[in-house]
PDB file of N, CA and C in Angstrom:
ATOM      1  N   UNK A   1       8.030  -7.013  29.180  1.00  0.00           N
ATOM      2  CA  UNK A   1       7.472  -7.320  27.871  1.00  0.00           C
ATOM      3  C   UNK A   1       6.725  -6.104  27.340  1.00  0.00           C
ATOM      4  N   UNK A   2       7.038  -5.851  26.102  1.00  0.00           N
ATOM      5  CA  UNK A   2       6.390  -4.373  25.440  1.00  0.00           C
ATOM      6  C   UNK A   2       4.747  -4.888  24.820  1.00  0.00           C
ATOM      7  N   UNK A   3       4.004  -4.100  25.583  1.00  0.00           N
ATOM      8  CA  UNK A   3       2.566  -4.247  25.109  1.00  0.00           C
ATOM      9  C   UNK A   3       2.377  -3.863  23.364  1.00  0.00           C
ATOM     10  N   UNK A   4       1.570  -4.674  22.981  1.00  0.00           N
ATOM     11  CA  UNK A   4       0.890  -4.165  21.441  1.00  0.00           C
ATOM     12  C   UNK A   4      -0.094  -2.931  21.654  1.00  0.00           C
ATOM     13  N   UNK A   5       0.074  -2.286  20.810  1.00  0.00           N
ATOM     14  CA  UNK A   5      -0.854  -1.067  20.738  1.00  0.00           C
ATOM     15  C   UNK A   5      -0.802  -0.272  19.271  1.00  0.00           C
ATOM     16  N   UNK A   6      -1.228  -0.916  18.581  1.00  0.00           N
ATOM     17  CA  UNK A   6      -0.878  -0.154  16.683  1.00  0.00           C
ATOM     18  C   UNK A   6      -1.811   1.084  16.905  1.00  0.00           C
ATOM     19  N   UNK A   7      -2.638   1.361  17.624  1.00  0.00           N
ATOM     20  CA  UNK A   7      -3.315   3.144  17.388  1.00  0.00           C
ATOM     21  C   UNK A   7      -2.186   4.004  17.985  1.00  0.00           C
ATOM     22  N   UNK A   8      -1.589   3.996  18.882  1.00  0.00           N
ATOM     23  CA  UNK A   8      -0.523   4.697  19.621  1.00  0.00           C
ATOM     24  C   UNK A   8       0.550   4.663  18.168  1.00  0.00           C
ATOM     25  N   UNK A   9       0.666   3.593  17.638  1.00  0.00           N
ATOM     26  CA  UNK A   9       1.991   4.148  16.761  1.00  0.00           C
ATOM     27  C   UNK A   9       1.160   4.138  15.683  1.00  0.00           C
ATOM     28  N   UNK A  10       0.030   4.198  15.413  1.00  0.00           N
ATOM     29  CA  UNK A  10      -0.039   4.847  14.389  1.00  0.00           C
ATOM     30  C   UNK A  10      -0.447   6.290  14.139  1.00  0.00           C
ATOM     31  N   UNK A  11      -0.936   6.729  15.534  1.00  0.00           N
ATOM     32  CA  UNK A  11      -0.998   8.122  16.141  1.00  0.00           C
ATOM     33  C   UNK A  11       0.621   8.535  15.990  1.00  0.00           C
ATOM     34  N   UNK A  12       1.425   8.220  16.044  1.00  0.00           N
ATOM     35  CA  UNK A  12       2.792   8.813  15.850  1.00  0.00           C
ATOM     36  C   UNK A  12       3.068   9.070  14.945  1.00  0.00           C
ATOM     37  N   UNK A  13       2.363   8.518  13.425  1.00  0.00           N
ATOM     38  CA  UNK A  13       2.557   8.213  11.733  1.00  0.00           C
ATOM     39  C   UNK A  13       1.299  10.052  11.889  1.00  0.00           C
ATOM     40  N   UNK A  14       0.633  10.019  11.965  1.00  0.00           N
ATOM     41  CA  UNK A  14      -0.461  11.013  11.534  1.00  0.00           C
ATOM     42  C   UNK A  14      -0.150  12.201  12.518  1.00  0.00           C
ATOM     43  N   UNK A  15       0.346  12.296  13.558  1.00  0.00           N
ATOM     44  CA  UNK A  15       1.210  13.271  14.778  1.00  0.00           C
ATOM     45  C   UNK A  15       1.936  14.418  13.399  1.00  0.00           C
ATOM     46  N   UNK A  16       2.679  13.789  12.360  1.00  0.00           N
ATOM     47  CA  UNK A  16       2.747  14.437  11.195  1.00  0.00           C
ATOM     48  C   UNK A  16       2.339  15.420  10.269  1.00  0.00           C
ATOM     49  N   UNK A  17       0.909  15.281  10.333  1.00  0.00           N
ATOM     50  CA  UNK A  17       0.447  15.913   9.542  1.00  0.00           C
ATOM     51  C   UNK A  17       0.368  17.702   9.960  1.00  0.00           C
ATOM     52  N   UNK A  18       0.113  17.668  10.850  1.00  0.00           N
ATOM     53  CA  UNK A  18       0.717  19.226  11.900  1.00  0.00           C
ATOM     54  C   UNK A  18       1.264  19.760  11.018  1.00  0.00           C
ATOM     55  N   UNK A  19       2.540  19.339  10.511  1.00  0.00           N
ATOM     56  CA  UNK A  19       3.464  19.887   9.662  1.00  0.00           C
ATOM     57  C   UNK A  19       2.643  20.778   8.894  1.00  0.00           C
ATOM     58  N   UNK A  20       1.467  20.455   8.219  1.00  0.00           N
ATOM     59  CA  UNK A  20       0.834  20.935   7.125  1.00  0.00           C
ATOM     60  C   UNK A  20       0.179  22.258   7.779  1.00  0.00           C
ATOM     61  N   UNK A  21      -0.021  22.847   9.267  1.00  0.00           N
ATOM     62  CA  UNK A  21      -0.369  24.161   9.751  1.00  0.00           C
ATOM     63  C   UNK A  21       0.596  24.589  10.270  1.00  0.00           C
ATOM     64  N   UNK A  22       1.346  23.809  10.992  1.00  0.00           N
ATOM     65  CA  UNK A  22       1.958  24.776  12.010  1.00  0.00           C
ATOM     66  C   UNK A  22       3.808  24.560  11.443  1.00  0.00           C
ATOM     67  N   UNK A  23       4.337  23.744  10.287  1.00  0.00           N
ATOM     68  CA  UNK A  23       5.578  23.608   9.785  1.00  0.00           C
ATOM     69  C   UNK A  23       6.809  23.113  10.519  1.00  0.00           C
ATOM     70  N   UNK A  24       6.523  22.653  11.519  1.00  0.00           N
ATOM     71  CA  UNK A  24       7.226  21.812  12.092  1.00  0.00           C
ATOM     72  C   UNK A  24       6.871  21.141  13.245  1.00  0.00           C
ATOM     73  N   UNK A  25       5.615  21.718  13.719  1.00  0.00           N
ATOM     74  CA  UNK A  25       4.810  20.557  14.372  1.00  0.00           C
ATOM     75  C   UNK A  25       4.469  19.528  14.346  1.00  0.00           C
ATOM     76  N   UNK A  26       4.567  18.875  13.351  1.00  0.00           N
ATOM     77  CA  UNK A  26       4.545  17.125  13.068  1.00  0.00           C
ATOM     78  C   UNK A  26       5.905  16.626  13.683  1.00  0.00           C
ATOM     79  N   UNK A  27       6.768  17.209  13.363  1.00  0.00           N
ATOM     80  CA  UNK A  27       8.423  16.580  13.741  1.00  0.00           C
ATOM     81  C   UNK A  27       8.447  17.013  15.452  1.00  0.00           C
ATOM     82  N   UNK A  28       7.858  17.665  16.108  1.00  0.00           N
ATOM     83  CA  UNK A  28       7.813  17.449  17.459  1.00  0.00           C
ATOM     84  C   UNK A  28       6.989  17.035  18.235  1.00  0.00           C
ATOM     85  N   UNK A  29       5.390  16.271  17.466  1.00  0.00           N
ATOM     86  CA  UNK A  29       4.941  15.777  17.994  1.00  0.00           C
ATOM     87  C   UNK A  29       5.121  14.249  17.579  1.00  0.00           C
ATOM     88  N   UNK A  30       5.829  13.796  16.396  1.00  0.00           N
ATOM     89  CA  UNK A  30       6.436  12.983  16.566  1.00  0.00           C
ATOM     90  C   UNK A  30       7.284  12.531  16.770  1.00  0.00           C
ATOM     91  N   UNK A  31       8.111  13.169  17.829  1.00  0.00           N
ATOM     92  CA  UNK A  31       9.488  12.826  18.749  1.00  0.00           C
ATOM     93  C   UNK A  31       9.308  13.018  20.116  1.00  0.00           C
ATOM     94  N   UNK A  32       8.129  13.345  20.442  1.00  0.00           N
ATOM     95  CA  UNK A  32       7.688  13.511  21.659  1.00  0.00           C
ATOM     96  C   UNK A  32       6.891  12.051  21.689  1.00  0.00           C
ATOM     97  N   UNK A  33       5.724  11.982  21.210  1.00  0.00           N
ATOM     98  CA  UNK A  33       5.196  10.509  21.394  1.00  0.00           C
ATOM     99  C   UNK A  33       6.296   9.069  21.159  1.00  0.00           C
ATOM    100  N   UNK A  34       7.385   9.263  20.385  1.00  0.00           N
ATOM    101  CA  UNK A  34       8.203   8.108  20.101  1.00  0.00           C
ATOM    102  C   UNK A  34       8.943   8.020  21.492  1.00  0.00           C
ATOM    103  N   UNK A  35       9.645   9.402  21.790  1.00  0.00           N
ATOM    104  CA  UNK A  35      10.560   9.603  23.190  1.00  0.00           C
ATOM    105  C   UNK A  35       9.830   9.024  24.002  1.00  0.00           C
ATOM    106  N   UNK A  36       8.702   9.151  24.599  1.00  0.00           N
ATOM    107  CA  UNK A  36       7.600   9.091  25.319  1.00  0.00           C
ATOM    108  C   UNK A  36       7.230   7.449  25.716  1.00  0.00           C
ATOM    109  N   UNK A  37       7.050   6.534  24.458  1.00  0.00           N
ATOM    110  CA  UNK A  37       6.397   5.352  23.964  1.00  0.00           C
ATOM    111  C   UNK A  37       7.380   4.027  23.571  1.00  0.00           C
ATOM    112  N   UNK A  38       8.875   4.234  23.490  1.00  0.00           N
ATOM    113  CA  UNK A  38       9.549   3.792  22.239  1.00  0.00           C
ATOM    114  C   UNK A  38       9.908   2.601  23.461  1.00  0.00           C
ATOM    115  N   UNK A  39       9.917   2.653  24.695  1.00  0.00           N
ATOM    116  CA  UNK A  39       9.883   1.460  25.717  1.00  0.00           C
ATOM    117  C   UNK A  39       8.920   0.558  26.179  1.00  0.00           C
ATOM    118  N   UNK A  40       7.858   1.082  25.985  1.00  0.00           N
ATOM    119  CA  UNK A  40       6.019   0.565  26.174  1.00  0.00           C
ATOM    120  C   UNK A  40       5.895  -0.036  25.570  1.00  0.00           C
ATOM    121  N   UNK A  41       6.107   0.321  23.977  1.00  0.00           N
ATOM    122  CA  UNK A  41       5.250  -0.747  22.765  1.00  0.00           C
ATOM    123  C   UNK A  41       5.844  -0.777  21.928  1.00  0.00           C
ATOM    124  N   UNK A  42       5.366  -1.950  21.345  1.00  0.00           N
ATOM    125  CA  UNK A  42       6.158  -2.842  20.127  1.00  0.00           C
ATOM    126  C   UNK A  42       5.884  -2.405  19.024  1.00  0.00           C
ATOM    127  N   UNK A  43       7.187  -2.000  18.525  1.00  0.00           N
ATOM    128  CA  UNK A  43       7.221  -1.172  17.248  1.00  0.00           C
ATOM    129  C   UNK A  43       7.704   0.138  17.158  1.00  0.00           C
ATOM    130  N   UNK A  44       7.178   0.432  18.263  1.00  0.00           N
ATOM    131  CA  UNK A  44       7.226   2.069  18.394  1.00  0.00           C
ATOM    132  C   UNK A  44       8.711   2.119  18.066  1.00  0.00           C
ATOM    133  N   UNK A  45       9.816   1.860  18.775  1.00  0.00           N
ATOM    134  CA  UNK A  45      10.704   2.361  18.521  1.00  0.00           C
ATOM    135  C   UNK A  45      11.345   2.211  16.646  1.00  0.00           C
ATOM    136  N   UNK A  46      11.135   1.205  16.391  1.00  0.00           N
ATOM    137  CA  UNK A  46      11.431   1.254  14.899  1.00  0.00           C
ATOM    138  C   UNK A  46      10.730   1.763  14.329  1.00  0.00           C
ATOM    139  N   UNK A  47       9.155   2.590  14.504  1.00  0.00           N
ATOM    140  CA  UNK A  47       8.340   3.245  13.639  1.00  0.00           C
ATOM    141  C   UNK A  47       9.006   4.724  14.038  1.00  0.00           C
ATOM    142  N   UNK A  48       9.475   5.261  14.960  1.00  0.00           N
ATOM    143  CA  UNK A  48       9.557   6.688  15.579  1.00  0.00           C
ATOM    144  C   UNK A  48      10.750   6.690  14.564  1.00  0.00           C
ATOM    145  N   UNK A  49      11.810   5.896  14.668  1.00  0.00           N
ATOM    146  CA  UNK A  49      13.333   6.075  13.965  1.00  0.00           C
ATOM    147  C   UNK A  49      12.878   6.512  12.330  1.00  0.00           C
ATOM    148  N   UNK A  50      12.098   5.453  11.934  1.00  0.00           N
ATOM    149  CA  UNK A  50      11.219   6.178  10.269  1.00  0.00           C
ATOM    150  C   UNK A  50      10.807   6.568   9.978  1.00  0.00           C
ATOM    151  N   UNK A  51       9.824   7.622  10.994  1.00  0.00           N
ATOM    152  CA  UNK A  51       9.355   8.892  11.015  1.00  0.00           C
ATOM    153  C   UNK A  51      10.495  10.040  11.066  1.00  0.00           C
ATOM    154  N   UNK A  52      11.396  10.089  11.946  1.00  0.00           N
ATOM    155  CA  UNK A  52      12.568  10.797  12.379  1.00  0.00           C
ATOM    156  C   UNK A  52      13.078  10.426  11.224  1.00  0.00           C
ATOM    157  N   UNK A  53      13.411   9.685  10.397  1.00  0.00           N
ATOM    158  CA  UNK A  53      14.088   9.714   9.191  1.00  0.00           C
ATOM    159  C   UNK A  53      13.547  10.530   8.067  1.00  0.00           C
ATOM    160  N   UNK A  54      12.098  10.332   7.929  1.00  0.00           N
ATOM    161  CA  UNK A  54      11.295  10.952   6.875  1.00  0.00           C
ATOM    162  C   UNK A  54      11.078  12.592   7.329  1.00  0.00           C
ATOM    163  N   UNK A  55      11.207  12.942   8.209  1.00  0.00           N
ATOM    164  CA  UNK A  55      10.820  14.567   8.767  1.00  0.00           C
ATOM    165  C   UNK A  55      12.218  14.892   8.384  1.00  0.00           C
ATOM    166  N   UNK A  56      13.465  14.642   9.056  1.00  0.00           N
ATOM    167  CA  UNK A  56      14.601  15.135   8.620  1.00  0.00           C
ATOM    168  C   UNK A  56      15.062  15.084   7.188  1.00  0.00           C
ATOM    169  N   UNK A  57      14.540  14.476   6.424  1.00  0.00           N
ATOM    170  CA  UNK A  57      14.674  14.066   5.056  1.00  0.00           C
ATOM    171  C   UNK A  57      14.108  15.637   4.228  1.00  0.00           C
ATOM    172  N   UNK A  58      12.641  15.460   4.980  1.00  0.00           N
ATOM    173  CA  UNK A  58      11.660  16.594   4.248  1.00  0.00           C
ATOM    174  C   UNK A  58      12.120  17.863   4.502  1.00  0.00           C
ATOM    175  N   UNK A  59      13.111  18.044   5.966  1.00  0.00           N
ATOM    176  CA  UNK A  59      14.179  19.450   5.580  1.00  0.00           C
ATOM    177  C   UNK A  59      14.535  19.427   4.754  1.00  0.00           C
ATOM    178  N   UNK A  60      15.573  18.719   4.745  1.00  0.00           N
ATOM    179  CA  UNK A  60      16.785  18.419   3.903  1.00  0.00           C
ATOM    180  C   UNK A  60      16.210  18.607   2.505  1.00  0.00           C
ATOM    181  N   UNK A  61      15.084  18.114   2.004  1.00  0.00           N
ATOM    182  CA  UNK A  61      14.691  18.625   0.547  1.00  0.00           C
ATOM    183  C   UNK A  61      13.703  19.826   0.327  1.00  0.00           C
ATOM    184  N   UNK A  62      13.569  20.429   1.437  1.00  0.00           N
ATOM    185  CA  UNK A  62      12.675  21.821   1.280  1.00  0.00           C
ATOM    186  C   UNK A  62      13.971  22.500   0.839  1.00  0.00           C
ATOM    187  N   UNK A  63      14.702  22.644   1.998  1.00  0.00           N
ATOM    188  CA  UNK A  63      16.166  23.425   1.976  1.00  0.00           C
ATOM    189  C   UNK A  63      16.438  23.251   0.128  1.00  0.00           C
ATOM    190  N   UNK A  64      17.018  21.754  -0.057  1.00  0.00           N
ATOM    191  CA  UNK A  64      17.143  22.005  -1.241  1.00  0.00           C
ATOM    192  C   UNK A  64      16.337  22.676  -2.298  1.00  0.00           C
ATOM    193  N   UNK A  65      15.385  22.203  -2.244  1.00  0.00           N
ATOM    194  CA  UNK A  65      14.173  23.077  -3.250  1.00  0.00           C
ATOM    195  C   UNK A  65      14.601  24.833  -2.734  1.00  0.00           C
ATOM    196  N   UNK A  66      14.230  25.089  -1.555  1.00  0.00           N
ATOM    197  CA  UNK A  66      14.540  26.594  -1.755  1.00  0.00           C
ATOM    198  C   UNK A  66      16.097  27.097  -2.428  1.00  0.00           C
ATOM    199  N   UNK A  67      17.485  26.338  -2.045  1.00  0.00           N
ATOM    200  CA  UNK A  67      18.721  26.359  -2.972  1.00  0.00           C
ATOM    201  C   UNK A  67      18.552  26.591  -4.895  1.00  0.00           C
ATOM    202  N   UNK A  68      17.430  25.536  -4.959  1.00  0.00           N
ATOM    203  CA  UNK A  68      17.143  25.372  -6.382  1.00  0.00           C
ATOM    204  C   UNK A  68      16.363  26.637  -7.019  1.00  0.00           C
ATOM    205  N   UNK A  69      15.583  27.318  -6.105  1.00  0.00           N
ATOM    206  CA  UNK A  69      14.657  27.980  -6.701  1.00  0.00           C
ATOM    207  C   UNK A  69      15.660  29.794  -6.845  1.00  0.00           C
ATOM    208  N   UNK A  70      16.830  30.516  -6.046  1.00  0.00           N
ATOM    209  CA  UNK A  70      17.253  31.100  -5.983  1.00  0.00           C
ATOM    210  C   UNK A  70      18.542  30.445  -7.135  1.00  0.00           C
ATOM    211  N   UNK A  71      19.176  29.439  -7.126  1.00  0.00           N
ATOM    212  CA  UNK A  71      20.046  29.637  -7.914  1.00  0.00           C
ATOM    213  C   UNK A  71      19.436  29.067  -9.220  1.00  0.00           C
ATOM    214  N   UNK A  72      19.045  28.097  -9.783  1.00  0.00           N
ATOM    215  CA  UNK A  72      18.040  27.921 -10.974  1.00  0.00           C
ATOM    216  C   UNK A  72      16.532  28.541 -11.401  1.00  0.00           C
ATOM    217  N   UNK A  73      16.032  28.754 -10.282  1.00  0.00           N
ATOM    218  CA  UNK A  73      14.674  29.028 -11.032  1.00  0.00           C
ATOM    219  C   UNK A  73      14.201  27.383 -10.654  1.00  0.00           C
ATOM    220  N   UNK A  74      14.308  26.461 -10.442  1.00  0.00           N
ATOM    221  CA  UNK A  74      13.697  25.472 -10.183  1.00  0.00           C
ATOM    222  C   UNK A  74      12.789  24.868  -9.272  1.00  0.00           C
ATOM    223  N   UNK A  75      13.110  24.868  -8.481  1.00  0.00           N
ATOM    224  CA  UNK A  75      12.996  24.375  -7.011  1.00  0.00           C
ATOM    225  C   UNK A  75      11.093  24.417  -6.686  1.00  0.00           C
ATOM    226  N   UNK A  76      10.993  25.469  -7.253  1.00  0.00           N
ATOM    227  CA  UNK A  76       8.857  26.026  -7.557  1.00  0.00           C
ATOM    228  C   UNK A  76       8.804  24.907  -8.007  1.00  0.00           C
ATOM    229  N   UNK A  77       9.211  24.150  -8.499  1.00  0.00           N
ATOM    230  CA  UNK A  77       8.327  22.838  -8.665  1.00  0.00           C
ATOM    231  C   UNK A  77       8.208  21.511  -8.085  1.00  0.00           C
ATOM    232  N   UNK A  78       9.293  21.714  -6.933  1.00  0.00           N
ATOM    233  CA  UNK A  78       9.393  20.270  -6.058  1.00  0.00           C
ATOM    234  C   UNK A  78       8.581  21.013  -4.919  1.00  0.00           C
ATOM    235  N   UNK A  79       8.398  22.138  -4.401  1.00  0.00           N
ATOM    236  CA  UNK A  79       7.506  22.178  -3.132  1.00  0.00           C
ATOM    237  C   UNK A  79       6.210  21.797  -3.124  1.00  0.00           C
ATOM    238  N   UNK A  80       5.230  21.692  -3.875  1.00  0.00           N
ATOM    239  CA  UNK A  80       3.877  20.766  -4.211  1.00  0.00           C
ATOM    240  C   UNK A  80       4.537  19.057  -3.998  1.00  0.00           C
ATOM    241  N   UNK A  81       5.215  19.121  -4.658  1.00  0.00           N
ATOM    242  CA  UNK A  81       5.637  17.664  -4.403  1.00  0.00           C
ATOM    243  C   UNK A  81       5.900  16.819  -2.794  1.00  0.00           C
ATOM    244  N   UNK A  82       6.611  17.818  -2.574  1.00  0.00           N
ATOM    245  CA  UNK A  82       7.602  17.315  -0.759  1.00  0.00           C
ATOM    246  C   UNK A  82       6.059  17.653  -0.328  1.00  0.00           C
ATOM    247  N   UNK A  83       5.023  18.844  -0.444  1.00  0.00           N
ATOM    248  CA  UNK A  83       3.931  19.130   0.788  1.00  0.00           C
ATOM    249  C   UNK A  83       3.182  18.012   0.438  1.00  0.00           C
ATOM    250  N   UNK A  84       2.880  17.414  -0.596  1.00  0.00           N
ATOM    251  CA  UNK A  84       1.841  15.810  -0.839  1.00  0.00           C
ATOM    252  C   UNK A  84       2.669  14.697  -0.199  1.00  0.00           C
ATOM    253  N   UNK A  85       3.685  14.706   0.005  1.00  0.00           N
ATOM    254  CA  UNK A  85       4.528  13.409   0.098  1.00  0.00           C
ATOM    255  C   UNK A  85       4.266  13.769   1.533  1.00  0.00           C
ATOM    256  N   UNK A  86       4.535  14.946   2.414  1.00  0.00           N
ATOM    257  CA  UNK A  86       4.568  15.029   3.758  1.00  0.00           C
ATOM    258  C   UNK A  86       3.197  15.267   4.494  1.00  0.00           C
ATOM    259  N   UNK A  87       1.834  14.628   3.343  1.00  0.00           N
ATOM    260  CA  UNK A  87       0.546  14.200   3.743  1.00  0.00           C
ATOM    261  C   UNK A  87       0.869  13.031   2.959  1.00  0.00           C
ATOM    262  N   UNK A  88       0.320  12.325   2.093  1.00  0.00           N
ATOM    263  CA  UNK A  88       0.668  11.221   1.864  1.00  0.00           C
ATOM    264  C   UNK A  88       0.906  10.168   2.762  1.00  0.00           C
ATOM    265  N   UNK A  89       2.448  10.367   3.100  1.00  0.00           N
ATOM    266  CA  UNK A  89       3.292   9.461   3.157  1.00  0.00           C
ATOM    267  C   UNK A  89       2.688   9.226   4.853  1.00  0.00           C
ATOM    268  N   UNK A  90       2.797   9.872   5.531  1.00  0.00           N
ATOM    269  CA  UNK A  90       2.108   9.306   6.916  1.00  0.00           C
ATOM    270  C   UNK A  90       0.666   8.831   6.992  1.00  0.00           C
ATOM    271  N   UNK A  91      -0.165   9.133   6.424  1.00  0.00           N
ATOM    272  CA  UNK A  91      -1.112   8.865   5.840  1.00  0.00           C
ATOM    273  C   UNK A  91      -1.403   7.408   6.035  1.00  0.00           C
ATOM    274  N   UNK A  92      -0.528   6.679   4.749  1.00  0.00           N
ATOM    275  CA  UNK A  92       0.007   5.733   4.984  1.00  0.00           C
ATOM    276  C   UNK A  92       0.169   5.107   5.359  1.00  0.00           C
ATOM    277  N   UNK A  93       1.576   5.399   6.593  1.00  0.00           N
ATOM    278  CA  UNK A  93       1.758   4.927   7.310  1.00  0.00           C
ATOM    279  C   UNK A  93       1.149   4.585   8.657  1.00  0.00           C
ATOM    280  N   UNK A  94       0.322   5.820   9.247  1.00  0.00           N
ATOM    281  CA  UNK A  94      -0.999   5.602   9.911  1.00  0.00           C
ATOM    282  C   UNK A  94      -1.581   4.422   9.847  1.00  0.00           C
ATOM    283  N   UNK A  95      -1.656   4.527   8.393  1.00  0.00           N
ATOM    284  CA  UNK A  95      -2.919   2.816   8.245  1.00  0.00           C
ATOM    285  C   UNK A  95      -2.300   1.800   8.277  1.00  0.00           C
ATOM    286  N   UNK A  96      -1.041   1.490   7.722  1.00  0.00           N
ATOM    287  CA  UNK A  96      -0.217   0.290   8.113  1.00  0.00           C
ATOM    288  C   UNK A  96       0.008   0.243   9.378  1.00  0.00           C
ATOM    289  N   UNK A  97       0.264   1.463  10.255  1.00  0.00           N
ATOM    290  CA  UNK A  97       0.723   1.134  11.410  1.00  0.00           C
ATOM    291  C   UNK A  97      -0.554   0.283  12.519  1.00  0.00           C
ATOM    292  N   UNK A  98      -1.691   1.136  11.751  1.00  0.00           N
ATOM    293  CA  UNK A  98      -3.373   1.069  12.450  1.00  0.00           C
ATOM    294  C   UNK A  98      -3.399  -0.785  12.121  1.00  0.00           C
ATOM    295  N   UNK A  99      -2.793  -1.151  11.335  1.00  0.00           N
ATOM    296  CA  UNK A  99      -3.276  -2.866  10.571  1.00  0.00           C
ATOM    297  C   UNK A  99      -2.135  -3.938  11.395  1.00  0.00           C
ATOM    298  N   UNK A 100      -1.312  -3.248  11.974  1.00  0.00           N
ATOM    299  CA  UNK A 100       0.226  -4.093  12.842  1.00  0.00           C
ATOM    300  C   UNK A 100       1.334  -4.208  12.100  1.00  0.00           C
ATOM    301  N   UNK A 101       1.506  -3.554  10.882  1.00  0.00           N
ATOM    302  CA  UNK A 101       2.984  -3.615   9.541  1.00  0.00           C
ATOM    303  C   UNK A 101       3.231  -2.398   9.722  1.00  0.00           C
ATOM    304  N   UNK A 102       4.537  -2.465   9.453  1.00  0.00           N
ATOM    305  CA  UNK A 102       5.637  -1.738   9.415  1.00  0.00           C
ATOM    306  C   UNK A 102       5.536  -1.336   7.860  1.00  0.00           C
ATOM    307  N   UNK A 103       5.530   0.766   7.936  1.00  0.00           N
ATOM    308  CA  UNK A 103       5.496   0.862   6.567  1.00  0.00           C
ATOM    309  C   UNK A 103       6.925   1.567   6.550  1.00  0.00           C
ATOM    310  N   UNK A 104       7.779   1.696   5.698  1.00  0.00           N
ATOM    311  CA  UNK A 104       8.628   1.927   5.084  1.00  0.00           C
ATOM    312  C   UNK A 104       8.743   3.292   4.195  1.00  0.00           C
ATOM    313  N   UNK A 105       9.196   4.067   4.525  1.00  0.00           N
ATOM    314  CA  UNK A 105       8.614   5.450   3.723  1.00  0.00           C
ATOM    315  C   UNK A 105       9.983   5.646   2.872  1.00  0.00           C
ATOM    316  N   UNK A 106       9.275   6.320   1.248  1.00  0.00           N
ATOM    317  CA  UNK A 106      10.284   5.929   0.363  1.00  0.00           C
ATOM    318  C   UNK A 106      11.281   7.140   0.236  1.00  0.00           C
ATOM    319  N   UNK A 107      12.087   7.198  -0.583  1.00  0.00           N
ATOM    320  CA  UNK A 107      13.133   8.043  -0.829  1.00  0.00           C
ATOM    321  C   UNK A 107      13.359   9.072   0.768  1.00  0.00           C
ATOM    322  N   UNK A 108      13.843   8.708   1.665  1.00  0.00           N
ATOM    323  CA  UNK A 108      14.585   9.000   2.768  1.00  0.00           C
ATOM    324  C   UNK A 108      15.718   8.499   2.841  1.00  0.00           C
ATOM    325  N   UNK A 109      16.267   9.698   3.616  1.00  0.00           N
ATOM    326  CA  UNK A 109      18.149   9.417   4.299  1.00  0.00           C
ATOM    327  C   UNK A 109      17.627   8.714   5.567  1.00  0.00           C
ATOM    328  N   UNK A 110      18.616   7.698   5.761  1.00  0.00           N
ATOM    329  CA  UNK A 110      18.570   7.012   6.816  1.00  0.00           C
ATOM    330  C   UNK A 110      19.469   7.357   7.851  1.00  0.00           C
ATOM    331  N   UNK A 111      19.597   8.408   8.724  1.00  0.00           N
ATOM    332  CA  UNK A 111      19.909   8.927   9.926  1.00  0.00           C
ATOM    333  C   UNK A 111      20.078   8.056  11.183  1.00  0.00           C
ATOM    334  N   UNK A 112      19.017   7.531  11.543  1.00  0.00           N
ATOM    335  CA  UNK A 112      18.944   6.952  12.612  1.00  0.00           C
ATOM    336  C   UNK A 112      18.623   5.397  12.432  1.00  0.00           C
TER     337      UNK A 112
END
């Protein structure tokens, strides 16, 4: 039987924020605690898969933004955007996870 523990997964939601010093340190410390946890406790594994969805997502639209900004001139304006969403959004999810709900993080590819 998988023990309850919402600080552990919600330590996996805020494991994220890394991203914001070190640029990809959130995405390996949250695949290390999910790898780690995703048999122990309840939730974990469906919270790690929507984290892992939302980090691979936030490549996938940096990449684009940098595509945009070399061939349009555009793209300078979605990177403020993706760096709030990739505080934000775990943020978030932290606290839902901290309360026992499942948060749902928006505009992601669903990978896993």
């Amino acid at each position: 039987m998988l023990q309850r523990d919402h600080t552990t997964v919600a330590l996996l939601h805020y494991a994220q924020l890394l991203n914001a010093i070190t640029g990809i340190g959130g995405l390996i410390a949250a695949a290390i605690i999910w790898q780690m946890k995703k048999d122990e406790i309840a939730g974990m594994d469906e919270n790690g898969r929507e984290v892992m969805n939302f980090q691979i997502s936030l490549i996938l639209y940096t990449a684009a933004a940098g595509i945009l900004v070399f061939a349009l001139g555009l793209g300078l304006l979605l990177y403020p955007l993706i760096y709030l969403a990739g505080i934000a959004f775990p943020i978030i999810g932290g606290i839902r996870a901290a309360n026992g709900s499942f948060y749902r993080y928006p505009s992601i590819i669903r990978f896993l």
